[in-house]
Each structure stands twice: as structure tokens, then as C-alpha cells.
PDB file of N, CA and C in Angstrom:
ATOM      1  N   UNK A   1     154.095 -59.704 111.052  1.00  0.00           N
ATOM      2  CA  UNK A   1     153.471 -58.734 110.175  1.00  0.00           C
ATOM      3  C   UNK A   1     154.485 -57.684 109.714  1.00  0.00           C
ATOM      4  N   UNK A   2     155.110 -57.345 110.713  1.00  0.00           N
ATOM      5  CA  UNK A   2     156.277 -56.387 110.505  1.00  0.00           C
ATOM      6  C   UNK A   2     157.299 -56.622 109.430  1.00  0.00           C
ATOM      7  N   UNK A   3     157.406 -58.190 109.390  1.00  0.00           N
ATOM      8  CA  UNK A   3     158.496 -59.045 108.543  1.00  0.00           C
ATOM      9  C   UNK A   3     158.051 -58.562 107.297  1.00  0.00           C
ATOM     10  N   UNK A   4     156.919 -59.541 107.309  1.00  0.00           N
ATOM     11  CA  UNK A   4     156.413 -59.248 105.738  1.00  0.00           C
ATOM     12  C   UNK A   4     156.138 -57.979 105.446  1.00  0.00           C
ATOM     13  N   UNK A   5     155.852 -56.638 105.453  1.00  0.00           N
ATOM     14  CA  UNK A   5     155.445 -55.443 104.993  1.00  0.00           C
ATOM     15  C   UNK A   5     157.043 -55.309 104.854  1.00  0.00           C
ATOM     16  N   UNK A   6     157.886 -55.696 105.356  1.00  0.00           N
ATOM     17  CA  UNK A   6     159.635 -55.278 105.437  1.00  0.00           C
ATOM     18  C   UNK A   6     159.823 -56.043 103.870  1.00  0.00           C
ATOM     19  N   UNK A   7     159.604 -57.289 104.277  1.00  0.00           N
ATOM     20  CA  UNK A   7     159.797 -58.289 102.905  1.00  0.00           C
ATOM     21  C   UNK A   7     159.481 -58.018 101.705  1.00  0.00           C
ATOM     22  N   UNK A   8     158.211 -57.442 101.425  1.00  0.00           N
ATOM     23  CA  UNK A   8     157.280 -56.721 100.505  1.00  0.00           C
ATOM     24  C   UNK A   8     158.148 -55.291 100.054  1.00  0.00           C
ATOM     25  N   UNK A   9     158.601 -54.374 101.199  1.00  0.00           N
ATOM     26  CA  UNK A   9     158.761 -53.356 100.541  1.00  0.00           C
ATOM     27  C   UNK A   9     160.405 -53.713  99.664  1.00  0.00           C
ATOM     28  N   UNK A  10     160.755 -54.267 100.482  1.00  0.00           N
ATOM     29  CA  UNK A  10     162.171 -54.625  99.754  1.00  0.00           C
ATOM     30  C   UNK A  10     162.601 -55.186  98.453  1.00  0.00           C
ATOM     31  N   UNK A  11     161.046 -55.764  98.136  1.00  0.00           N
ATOM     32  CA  UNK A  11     161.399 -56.739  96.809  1.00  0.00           C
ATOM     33  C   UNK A  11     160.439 -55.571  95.825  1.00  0.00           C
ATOM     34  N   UNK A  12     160.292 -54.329  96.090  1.00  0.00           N
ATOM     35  CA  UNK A  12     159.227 -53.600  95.181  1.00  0.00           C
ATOM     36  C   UNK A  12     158.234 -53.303  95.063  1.00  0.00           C
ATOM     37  N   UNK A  13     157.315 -54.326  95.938  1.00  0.00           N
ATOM     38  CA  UNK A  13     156.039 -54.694  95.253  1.00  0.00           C
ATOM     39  C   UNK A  13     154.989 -53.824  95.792  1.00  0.00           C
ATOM     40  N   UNK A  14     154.086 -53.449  95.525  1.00  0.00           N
ATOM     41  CA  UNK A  14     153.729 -52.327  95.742  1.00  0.00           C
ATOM     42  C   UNK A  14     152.401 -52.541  96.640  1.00  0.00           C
ATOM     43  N   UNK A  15     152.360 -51.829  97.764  1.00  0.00           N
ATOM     44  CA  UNK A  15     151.756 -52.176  98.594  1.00  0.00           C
ATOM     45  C   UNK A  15     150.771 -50.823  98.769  1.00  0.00           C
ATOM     46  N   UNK A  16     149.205 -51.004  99.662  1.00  0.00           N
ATOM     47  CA  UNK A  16     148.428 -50.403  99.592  1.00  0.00           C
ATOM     48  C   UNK A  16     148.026 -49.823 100.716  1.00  0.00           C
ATOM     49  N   UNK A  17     147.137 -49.114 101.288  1.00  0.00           N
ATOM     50  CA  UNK A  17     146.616 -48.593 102.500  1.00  0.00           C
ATOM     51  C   UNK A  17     146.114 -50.151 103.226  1.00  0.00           C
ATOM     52  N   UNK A  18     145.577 -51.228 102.939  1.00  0.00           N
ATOM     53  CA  UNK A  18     145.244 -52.275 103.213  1.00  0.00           C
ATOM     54  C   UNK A  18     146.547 -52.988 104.228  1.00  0.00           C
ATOM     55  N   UNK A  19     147.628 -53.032 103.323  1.00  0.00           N
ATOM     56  CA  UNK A  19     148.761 -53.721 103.611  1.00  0.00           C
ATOM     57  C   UNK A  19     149.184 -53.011 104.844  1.00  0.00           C
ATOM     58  N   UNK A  20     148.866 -51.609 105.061  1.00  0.00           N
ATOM     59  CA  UNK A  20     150.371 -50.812 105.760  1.00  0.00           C
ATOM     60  C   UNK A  20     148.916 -51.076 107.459  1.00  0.00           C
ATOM     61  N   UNK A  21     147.565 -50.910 107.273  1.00  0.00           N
ATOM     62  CA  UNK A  21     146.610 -50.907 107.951  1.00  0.00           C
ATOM     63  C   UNK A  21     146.493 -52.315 108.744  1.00  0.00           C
ATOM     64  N   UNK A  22     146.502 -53.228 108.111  1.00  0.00           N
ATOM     65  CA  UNK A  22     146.872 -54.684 108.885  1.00  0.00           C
ATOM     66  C   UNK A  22     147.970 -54.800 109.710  1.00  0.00           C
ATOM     67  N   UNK A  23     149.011 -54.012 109.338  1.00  0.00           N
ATOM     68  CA  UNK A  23     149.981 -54.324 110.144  1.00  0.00           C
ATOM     69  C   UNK A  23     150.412 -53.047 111.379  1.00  0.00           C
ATOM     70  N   UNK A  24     149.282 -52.016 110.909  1.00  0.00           N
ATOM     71  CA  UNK A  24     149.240 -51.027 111.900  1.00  0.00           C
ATOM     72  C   UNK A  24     148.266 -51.914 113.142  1.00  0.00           C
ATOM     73  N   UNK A  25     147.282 -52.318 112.441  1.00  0.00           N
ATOM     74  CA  UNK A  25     146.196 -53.133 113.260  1.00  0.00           C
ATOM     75  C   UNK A  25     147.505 -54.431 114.568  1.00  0.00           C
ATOM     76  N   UNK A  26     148.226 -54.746 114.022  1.00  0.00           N
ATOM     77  CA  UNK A  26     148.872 -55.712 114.913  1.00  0.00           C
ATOM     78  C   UNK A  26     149.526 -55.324 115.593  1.00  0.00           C
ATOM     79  N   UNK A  27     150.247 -53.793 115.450  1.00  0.00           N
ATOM     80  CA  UNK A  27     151.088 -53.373 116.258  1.00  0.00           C
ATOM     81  C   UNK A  27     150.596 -52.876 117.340  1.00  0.00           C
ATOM     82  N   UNK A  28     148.928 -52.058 117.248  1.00  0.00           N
ATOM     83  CA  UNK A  28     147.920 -51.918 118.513  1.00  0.00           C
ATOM     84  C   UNK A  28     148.103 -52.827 119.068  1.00  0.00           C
ATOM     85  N   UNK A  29     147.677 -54.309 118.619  1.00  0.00           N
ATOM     86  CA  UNK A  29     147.690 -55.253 119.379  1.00  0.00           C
ATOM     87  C   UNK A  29     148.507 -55.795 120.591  1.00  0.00           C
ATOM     88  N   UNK A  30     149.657 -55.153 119.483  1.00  0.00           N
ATOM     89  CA  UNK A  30     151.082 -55.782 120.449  1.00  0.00           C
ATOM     90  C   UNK A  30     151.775 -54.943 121.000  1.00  0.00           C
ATOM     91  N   UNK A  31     150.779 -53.788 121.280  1.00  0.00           N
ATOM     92  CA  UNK A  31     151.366 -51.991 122.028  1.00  0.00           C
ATOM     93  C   UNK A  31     152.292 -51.465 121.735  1.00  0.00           C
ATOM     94  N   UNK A  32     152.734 -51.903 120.399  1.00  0.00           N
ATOM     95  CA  UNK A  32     153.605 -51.017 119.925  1.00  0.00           C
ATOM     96  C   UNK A  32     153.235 -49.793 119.161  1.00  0.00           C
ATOM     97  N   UNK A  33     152.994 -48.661 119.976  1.00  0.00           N
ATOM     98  CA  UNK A  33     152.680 -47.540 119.368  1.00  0.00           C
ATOM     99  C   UNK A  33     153.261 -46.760 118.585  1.00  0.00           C
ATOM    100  N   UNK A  34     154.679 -46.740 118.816  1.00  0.00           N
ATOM    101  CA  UNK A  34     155.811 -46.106 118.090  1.00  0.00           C
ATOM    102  C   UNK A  34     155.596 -46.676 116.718  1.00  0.00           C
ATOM    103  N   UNK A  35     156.226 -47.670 116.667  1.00  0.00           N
ATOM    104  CA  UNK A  35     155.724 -48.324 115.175  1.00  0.00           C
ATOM    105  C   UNK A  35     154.489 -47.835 114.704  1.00  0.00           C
ATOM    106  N   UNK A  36     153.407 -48.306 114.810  1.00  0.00           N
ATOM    107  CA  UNK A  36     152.233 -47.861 114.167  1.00  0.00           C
ATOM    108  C   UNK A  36     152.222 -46.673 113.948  1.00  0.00           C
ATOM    109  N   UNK A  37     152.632 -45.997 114.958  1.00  0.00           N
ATOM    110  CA  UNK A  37     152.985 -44.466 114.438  1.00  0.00           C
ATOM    111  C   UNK A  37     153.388 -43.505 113.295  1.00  0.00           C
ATOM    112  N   UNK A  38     154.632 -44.938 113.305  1.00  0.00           N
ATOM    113  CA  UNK A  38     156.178 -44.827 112.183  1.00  0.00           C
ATOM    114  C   UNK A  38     155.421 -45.326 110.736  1.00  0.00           C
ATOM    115  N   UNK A  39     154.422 -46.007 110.988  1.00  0.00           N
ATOM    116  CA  UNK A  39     153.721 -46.566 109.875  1.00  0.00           C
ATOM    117  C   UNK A  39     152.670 -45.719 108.963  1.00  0.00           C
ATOM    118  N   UNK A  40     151.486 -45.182 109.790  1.00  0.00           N
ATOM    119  CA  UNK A  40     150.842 -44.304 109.675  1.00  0.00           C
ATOM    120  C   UNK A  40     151.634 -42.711 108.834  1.00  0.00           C
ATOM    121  N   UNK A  41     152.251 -42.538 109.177  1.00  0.00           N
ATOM    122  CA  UNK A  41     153.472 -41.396 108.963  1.00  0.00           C
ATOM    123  C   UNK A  41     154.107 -41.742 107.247  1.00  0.00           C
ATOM    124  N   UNK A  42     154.278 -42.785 107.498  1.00  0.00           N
ATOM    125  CA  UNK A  42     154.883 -43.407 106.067  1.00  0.00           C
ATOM    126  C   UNK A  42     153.545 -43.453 105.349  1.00  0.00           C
ATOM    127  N   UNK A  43     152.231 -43.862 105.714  1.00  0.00           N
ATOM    128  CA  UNK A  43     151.512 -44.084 104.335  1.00  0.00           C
ATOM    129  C   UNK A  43     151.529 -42.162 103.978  1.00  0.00           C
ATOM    130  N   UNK A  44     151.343 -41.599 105.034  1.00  0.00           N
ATOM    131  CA  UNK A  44     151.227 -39.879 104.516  1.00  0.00           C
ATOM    132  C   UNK A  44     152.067 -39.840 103.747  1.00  0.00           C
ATOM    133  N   UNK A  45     153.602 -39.865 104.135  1.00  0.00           N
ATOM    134  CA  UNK A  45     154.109 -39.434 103.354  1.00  0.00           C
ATOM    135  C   UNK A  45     154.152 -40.422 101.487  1.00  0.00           C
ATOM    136  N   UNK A  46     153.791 -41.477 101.575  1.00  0.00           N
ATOM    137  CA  UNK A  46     153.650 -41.873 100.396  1.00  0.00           C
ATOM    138  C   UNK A  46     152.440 -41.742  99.618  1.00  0.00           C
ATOM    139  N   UNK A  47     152.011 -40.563 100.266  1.00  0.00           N
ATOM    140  CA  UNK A  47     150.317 -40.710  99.497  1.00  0.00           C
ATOM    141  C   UNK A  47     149.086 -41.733  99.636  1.00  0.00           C
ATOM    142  N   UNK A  48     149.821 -42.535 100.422  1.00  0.00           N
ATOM    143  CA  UNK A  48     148.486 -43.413 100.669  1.00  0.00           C
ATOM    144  C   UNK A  48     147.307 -42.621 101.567  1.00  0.00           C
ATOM    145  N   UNK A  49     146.292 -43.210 101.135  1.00  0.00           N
ATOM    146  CA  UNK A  49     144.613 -42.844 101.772  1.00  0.00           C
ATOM    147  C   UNK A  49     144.639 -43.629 103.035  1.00  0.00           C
ATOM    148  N   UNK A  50     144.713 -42.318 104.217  1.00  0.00           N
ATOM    149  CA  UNK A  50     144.542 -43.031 105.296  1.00  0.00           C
ATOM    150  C   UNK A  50     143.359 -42.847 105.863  1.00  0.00           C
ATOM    151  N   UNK A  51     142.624 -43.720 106.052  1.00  0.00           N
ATOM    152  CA  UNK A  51     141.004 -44.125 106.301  1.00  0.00           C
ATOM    153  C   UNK A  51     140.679 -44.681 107.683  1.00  0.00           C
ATOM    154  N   UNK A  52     139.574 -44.899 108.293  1.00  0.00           N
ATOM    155  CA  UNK A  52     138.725 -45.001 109.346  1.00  0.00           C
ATOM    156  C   UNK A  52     139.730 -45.664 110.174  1.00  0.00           C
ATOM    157  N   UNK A  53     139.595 -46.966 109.299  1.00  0.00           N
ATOM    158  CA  UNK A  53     140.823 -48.598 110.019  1.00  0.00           C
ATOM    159  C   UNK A  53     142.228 -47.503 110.468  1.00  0.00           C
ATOM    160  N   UNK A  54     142.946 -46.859 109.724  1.00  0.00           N
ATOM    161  CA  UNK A  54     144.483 -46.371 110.099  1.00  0.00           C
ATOM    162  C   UNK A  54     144.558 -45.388 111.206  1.00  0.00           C
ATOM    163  N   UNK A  55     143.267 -44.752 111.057  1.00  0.00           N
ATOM    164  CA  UNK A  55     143.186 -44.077 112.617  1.00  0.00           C
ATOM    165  C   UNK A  55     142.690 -44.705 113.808  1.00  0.00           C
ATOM    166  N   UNK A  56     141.948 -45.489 114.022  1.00  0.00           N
ATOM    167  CA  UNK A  56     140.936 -46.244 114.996  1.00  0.00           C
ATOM    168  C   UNK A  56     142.325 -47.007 115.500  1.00  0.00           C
ATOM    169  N   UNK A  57     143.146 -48.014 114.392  1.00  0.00           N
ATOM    170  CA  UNK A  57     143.813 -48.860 115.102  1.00  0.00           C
ATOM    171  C   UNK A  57     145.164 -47.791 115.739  1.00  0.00           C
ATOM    172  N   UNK A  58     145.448 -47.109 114.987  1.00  0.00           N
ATOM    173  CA  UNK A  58     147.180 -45.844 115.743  1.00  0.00           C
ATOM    174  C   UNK A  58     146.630 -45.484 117.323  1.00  0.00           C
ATOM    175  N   UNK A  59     145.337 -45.135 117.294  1.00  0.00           N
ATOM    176  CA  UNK A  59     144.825 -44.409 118.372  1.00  0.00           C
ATOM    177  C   UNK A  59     144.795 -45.471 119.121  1.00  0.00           C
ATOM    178  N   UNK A  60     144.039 -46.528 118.699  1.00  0.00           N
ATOM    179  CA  UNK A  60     144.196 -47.721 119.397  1.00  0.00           C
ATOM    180  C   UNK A  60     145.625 -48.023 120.417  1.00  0.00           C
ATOM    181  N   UNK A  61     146.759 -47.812 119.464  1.00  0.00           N
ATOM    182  CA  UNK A  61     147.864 -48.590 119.705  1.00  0.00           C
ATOM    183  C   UNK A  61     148.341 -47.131 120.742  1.00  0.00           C
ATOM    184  N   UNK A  62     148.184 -45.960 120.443  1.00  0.00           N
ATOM    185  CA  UNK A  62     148.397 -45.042 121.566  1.00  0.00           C
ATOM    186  C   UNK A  62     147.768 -44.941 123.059  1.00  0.00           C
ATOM    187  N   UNK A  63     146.888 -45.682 122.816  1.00  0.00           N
ATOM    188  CA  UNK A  63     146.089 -45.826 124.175  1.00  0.00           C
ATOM    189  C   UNK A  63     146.620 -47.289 124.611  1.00  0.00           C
ATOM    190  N   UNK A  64     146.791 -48.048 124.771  1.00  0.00           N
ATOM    191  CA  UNK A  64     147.705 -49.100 124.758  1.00  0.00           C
ATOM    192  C   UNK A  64     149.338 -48.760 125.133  1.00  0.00           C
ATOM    193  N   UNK A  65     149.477 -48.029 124.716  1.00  0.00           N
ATOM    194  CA  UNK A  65     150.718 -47.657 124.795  1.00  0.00           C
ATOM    195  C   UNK A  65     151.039 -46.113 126.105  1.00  0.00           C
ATOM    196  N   UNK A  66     149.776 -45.777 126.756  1.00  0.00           N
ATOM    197  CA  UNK A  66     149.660 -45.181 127.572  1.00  0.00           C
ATOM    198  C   UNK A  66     150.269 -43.736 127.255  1.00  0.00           C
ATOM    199  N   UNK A  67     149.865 -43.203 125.922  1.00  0.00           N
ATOM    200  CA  UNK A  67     150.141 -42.131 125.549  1.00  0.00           C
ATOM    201  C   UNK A  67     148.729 -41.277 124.591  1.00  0.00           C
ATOM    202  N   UNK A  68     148.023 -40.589 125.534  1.00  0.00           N
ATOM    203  CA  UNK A  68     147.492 -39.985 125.866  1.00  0.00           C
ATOM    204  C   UNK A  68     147.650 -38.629 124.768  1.00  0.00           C
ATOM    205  N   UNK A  69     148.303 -37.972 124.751  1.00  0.00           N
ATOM    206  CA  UNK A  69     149.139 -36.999 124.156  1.00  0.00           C
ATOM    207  C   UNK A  69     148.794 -37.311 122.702  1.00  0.00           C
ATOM    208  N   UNK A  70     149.771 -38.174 122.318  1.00  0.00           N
ATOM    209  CA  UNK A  70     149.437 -38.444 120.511  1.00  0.00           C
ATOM    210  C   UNK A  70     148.082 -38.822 120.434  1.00  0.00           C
ATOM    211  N   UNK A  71     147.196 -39.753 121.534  1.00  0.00           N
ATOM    212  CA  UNK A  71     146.180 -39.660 120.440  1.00  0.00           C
ATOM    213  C   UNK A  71     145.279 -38.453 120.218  1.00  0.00           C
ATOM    214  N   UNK A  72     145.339 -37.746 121.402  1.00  0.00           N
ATOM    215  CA  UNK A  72     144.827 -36.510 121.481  1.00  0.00           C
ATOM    216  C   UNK A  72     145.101 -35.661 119.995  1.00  0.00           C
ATOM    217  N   UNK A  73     146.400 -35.593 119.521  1.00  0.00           N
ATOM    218  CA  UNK A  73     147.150 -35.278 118.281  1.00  0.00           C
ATOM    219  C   UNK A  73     146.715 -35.902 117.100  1.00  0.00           C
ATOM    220  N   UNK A  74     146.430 -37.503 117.080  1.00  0.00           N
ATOM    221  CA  UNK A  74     145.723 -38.133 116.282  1.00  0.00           C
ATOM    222  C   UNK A  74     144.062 -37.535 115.636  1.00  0.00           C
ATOM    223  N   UNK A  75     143.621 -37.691 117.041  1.00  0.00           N
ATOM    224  CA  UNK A  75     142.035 -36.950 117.192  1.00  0.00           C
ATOM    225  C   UNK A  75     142.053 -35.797 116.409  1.00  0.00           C
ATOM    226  N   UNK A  76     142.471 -34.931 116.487  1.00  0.00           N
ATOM    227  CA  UNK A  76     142.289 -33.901 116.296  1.00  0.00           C
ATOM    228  C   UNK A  76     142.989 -33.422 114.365  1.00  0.00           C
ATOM    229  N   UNK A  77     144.017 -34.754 114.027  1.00  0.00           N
ATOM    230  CA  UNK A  77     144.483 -34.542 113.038  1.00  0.00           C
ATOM    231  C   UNK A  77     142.990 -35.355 112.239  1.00  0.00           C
ATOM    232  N   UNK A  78     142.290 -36.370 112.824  1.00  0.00           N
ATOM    233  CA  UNK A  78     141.074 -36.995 111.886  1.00  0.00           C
ATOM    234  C   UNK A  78     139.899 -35.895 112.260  1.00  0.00           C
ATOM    235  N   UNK A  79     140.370 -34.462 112.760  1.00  0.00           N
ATOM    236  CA  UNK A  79     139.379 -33.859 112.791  1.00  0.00           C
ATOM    237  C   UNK A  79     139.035 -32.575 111.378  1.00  0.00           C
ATOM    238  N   UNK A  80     140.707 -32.798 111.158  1.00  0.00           N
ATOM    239  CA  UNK A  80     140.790 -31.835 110.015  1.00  0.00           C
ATOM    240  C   UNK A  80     140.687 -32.858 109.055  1.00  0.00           C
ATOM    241  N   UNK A  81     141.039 -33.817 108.438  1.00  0.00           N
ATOM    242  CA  UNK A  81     140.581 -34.709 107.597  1.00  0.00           C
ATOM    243  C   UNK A  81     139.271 -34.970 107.613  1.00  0.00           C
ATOM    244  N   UNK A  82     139.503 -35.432 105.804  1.00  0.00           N
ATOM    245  CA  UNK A  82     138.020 -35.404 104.913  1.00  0.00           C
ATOM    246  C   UNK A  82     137.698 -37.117 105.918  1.00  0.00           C
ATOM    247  N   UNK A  83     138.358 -38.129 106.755  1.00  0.00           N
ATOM    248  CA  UNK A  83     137.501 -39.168 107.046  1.00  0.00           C
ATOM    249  C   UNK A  83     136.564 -39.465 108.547  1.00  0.00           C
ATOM    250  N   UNK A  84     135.293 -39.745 108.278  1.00  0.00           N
ATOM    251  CA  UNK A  84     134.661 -39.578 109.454  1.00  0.00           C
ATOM    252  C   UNK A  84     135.288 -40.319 110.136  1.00  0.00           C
ATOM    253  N   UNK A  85     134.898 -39.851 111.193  1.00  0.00           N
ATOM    254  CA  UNK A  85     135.113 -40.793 112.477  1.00  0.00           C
ATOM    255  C   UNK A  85     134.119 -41.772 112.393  1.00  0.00           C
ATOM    256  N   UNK A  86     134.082 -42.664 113.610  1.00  0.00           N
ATOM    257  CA  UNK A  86     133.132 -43.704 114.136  1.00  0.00           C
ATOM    258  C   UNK A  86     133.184 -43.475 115.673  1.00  0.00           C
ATOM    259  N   UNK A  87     132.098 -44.694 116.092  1.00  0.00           N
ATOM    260  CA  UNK A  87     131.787 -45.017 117.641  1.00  0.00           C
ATOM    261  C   UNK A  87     133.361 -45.768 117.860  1.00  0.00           C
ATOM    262  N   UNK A  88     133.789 -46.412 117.117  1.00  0.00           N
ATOM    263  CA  UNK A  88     135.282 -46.571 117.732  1.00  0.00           C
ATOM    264  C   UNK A  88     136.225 -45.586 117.410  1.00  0.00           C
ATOM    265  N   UNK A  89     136.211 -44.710 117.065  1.00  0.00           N
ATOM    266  CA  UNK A  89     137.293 -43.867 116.707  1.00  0.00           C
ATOM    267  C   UNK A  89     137.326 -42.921 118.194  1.00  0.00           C
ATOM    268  N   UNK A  90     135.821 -42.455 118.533  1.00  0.00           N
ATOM    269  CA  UNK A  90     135.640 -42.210 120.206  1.00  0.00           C
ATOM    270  C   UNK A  90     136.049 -43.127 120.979  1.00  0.00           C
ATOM    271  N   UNK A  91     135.557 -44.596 120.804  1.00  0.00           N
ATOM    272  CA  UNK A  91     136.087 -45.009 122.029  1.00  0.00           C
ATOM    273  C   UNK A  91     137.506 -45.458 122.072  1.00  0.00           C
ATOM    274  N   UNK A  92     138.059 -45.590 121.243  1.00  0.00           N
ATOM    275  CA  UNK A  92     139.349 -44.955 121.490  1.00  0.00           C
ATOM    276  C   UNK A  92     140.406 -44.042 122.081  1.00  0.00           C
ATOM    277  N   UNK A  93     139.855 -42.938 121.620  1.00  0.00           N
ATOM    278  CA  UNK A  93     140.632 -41.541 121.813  1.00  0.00           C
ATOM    279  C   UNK A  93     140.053 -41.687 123.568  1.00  0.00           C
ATOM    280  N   UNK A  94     138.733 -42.054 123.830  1.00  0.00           N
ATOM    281  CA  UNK A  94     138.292 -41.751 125.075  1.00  0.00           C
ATOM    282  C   UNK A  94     139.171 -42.487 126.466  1.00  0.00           C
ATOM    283  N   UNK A  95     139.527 -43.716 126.046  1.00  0.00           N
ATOM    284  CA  UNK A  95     140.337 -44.692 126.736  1.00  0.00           C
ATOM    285  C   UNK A  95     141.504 -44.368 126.607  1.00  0.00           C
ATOM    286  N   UNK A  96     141.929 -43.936 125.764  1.00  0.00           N
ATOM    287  CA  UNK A  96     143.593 -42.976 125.803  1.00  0.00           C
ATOM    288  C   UNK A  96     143.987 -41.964 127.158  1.00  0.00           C
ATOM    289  N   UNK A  97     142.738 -40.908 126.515  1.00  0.00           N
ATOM    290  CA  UNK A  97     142.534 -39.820 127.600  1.00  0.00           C
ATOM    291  C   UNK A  97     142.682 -40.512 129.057  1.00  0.00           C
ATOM    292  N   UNK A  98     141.846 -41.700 129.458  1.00  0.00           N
ATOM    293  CA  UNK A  98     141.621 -42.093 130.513  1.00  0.00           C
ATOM    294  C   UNK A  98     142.802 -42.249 131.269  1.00  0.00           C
ATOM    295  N   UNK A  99     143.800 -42.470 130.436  1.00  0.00           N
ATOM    296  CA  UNK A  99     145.278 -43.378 130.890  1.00  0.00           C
ATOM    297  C   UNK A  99     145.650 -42.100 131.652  1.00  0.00           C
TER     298      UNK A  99
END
């Protein structure tokens, strides 16, 4: 996933909150929190709309990643943002805390 969003940005093509969110989604998966991090960070700074999916899965990948701390930081940054939360966006942040 990493490849291709690399592959993609290199040749131009213009990629969306969708694109950068799938591959935030895999990096939870694969506990790489840093990355997803590094990802999340990049859609801000490019203006992308970061929505329900880009927080649920970062927080995800911070709790996974046994860092407690950022998602706490996360939480609280989707608290000042215009996007609701969900029942996973809690159980998330909650299983972070736990670590």
C-alpha cells in the first residue's frame, strides 16, 4: 500500500482523502503508527478532508502501536474538529488508554 501511494505520488497523479485513508487503514493493521501518523499529517498539510475513517484508523494504529499519548492527542484534536466521532472512534481511543 505504501508502494503504491509512493508510486502515485511520484508520477503526479492526484490523489484523495480515500487514497491517503486506505493506506492509513493498513498501516493500523500492520502497527505502524509512525507512518500513519506521517500520513495523516500530510493529508493536513495538503488540505485534504480528514474524516471519521482517518481518525478511527491513526488512533487505531496508535493503540496498536502502544502509544497511548498520541491518541490521547488525536482524541482530542477530533474534538476540536468539525468531524463527529463514532462508537469506534471511542473504542479506539479507549483501548489505547488501556495500553
Amino acid at each position: 500500500a505504501l508502494y503504491a501511494l509512493s508510486w502515485h505520488e511520484s508520477n503526479k497523479h492526484e490523489l484523495n482523502n480515500y487514497h491517503y485513508n486506505a493506506v492509513i487503514d493498513a498501516c493500523a493493521r500492520m502497527g505502524m503508527w509512525m507512518k500513519a501518523l506521517q500520513l495523516a499529517s500530510v493529508m493536513e498539510r495538503s488540505e485534504l478532508e480528514t474524516d471519521r475513517v482517518t481518525f478511527n484508523s491513526t488512533m487505531s494504529a496508535c493503540e496498536k502501536g502502544c502509544e497511548w499519548e498520541k491518541a490521547m492527542q488525536l482524541n482530542e484534536l477530533l474534538a476540536k474538529s468539525r468531524v463527529e466521532s463514532s462508537t469506534i472512534t471511542h473504542s479506539a481511543a479507549i483501548s489505547a488508554f488501556k495500553q
